[in-house]
Protein backbone atom coordinates (compact mmCIF):
# COMPACT_ATOMS: atom_id res chain seq x y z
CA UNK A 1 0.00 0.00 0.00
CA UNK A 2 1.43 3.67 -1.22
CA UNK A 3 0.23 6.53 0.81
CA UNK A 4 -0.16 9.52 -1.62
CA UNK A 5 1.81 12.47 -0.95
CA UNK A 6 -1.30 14.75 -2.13
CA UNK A 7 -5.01 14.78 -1.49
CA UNK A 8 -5.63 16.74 -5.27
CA UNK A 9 -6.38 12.97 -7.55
CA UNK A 10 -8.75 12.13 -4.40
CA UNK A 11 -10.51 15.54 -3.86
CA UNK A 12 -11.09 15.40 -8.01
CA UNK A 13 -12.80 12.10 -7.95
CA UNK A 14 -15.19 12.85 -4.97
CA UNK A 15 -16.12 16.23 -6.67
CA UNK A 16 -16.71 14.60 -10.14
CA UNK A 17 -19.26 12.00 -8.27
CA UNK A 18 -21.51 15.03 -6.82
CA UNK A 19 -22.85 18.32 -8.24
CA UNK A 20 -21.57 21.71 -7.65
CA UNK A 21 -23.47 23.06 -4.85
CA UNK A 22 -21.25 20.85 -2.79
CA UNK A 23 -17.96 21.85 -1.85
CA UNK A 24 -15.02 18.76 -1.06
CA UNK A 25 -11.48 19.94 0.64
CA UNK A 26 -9.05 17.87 1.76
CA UNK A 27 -5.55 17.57 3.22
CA UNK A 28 -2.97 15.36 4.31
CA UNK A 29 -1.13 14.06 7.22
CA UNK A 30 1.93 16.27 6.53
CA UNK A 31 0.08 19.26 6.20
CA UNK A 32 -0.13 22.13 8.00
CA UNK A 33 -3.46 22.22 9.65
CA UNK A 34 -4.72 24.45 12.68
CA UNK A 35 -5.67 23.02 16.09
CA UNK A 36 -8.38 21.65 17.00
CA UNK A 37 -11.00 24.20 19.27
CA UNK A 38 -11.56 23.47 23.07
CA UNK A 39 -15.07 21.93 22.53
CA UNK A 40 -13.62 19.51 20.06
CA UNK A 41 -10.44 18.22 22.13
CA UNK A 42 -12.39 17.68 25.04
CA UNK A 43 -13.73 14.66 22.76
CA UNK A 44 -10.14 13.76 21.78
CA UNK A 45 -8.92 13.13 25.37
CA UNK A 46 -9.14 9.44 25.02
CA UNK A 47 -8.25 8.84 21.40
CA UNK A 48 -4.78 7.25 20.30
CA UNK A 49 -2.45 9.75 18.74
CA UNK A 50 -3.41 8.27 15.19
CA UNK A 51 -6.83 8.51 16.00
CA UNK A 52 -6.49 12.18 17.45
CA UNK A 53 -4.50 13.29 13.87
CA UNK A 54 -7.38 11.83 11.75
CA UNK A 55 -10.05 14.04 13.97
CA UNK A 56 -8.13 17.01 13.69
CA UNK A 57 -7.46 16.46 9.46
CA UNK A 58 -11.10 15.95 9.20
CA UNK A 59 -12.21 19.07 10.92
CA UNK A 60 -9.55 21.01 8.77
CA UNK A 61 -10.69 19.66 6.04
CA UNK A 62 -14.38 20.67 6.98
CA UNK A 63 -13.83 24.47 7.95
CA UNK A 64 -11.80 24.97 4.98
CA UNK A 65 -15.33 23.41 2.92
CA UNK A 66 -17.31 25.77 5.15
CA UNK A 67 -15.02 28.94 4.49
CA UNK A 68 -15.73 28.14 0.65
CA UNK A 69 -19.47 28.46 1.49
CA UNK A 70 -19.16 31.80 3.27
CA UNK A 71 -19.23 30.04 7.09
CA UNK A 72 -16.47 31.64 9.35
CA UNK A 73 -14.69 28.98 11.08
CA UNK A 74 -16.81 27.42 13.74
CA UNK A 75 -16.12 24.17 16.10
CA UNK A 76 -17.93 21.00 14.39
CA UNK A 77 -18.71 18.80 17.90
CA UNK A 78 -19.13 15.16 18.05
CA UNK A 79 -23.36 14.38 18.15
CA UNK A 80 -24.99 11.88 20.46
CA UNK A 81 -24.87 9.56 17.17
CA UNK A 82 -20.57 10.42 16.76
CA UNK A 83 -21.75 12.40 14.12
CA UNK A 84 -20.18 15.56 12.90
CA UNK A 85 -22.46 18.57 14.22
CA UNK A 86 -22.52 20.85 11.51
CA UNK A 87 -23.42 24.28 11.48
CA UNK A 88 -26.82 25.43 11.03
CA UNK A 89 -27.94 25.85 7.86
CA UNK A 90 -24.91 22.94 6.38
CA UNK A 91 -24.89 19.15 6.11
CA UNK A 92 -21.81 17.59 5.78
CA UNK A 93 -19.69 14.56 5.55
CA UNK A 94 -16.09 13.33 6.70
CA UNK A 95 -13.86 10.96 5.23
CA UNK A 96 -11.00 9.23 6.75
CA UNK A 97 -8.19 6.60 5.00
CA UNK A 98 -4.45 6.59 6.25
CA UNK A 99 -2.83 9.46 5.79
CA UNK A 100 -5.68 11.42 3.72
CA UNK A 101 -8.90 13.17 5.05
CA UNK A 102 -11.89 14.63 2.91
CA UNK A 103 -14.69 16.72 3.91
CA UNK A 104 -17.53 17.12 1.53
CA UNK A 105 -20.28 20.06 2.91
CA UNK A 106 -23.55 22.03 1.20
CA UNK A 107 -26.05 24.17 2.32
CA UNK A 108 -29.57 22.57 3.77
CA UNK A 109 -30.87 24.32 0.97
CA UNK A 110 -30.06 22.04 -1.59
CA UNK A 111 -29.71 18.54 0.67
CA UNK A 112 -31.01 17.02 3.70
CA UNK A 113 -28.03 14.85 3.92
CA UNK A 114 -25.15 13.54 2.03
CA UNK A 115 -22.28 11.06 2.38
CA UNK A 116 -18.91 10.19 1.31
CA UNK A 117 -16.39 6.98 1.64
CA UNK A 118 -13.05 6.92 0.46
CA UNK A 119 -11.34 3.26 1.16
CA UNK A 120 -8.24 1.57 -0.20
CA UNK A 121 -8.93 -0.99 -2.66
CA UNK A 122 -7.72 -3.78 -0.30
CA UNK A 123 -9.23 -2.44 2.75
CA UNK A 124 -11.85 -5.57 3.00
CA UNK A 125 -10.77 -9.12 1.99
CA UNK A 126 -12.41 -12.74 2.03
CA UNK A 127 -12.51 -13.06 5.70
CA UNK A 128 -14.70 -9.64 5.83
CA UNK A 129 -17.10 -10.57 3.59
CA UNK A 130 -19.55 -12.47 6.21
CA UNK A 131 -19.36 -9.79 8.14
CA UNK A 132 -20.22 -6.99 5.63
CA UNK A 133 -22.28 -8.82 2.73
CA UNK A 134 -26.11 -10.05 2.54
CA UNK A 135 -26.12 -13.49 1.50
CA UNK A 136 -28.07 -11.69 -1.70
CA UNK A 137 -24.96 -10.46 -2.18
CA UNK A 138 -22.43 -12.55 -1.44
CA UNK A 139 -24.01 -15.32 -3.93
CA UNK A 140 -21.53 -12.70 -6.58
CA UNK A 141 -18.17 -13.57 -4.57
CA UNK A 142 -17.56 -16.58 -7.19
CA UNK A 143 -18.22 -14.77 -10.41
CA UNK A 144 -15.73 -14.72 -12.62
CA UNK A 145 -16.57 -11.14 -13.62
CA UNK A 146 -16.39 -10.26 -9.92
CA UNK A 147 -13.40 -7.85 -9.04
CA UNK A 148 -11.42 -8.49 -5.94
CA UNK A 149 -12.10 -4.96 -4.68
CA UNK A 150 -15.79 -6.39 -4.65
CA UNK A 151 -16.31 -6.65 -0.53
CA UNK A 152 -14.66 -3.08 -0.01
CA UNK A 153 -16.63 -1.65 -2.31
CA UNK A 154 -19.71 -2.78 -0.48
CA UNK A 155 -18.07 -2.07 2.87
CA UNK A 156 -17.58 1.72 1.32
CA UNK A 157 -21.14 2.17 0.26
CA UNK A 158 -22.84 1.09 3.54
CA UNK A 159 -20.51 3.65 5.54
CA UNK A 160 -21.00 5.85 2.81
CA UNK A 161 -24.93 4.83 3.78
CA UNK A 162 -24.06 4.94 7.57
CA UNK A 163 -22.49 8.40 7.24
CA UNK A 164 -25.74 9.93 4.99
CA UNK A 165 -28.59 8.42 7.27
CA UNK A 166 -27.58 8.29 10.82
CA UNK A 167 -27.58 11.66 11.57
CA UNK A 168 -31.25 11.69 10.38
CA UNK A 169 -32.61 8.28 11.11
CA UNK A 170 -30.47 8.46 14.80
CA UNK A 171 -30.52 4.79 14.56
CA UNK A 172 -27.37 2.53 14.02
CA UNK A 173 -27.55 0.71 10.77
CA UNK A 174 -25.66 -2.45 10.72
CA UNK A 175 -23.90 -3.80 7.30
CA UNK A 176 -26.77 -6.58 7.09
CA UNK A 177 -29.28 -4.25 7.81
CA UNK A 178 -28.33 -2.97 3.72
CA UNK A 179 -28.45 -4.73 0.46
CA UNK A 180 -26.76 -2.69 -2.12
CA UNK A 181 -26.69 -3.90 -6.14
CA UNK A 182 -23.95 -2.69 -8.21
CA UNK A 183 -24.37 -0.99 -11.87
CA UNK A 184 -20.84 -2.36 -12.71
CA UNK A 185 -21.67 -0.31 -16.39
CA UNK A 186 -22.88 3.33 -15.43
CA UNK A 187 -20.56 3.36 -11.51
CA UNK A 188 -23.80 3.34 -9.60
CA UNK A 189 -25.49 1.89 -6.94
CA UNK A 190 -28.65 0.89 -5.69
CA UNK A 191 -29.16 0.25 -2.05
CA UNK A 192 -32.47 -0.88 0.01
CA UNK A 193 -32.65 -0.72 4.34
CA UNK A 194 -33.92 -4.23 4.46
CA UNK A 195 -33.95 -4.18 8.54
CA UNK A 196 -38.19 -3.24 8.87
CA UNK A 197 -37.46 -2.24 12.34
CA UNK A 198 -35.54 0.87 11.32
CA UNK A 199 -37.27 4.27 10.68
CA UNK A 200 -38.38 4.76 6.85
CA UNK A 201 -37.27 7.23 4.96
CA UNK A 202 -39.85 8.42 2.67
CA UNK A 203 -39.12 9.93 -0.60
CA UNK A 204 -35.30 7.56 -0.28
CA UNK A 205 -36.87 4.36 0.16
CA UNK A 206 -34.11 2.94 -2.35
CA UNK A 207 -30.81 4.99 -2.25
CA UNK A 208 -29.06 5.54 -5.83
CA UNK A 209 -25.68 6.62 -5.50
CA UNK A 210 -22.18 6.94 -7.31
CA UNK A 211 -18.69 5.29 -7.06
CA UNK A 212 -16.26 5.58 -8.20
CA UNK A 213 -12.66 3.35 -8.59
CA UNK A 214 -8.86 4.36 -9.56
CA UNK A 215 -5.51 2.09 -9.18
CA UNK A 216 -5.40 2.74 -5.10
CA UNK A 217 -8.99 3.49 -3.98
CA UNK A 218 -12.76 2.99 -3.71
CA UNK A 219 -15.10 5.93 -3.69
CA UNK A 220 -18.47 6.26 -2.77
CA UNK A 221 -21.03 9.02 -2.51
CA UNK A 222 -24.97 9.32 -1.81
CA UNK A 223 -27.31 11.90 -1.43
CA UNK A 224 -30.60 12.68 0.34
CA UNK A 225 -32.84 14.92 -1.22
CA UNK A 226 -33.62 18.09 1.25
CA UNK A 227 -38.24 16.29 0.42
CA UNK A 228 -36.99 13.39 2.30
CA UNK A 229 -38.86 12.27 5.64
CA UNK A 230 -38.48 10.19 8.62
CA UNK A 231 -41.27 7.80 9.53
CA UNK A 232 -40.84 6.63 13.07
């Protein structure tokens, strides 16, 4: 695994898989990037010093997303759900892989939610895939035309998932709780909450998303539509 010395090829991807209302920034481990506010360490105090680096890249990456969209620089807390709290008026997303961070943020305006996944290729192998696949779709493990990057890619779109519906739904949605289907020909997805005991979302009862893949990592994206409601 090469780290890459830039976050420019992964910042391009993400923003080719969404539309322009929403900004993406990132940075990388070597950068220069401000400290974290008060209200933000205080949730730090117990994180490893990896850990604590990732946090702080993320929230850099986030307020310099924010600054693009006219926010002054603001502390983004940790919700009830471990969810970025954005500020009002913005929905956001963080993404985390070794050594890079993304942020991808919009006004309420356009989106209720969104979500983004970046993951190495090799992030998820054979002994994962119980763990993160349906048996719908794990019956595609043995296809010949199946790429090996399959059970990361799935992995990728159910945090992707995770990351876009939480903060709504303020439920925790486990991998099996998803089936996702894979337009191998057009780099979409379709994806379905199968658990009945979660909250519905009407208006996103199936999610359609966009990935996207290059010679080091998988990227995912979805977005919620600002009609979408929650059914308790």
């Amino acid at each position: 695994m090469t780290i890459p010395q830039t976050a420019t090829g992964a910042i391009e991807t993400i923003k080719n898989l969404l539309p322009n209302e929403i900004v993406v920034a990132g940075c990388m481990a070597q950068d220069n990037i401000k400290a974290l506010y008060k209200e933000e360490e205080a949730y730090t105090i117990t994180f490893a010093k990896e850990r604590r680096l990732e946090f702080a890249l993320g929230r850099h990456c986030a307020r310099r997303a924010l600054a693009a969209l006219g926010q002054a620089a603001v502390p983004i807390p940790i919700g009830d759900n471990r969810a970025p709290v954005w500020p009002k008026g913005f929905v956001g997303s963080i993404t985390h892989t070794e050594g890079c961070s993304l942020a991808a943020v919009t006004s309420t305006f356009f989106y209720k939610s969104i979500g983004i996944d970046v993951e190495y290729l090799d992030a998820v192998d054979k002994n994962g895939y119980r763990i993160v696949l349906t048996e719908q779709e794990y019956a595609y493990v043995d296809n010949v035309y199946t790429p090996f990057f399959y059970g990361t890619l799935i992995f990728s779109i159910k945090e992707c998932i995770y990351k876009c519906c939480n903060p709504i739904m303020k439920e925790f949605i486990d991998f099996q709780d998803v089936e996702v289907k894979v337009d191998w020909v057009h780099n979409k997805f379709q994806a379905t909450i199968i658990n009945t005991s979660l909250p519905t979302i009407y208006g996103c009862e199936t999610f359609m998303g966009r990935f996207s893949i290059d010679t080091q990592f998988v990227y995912t994206t979805l977005l919620l539509s600002r009609e979408c409601q929650i059914e308790r």
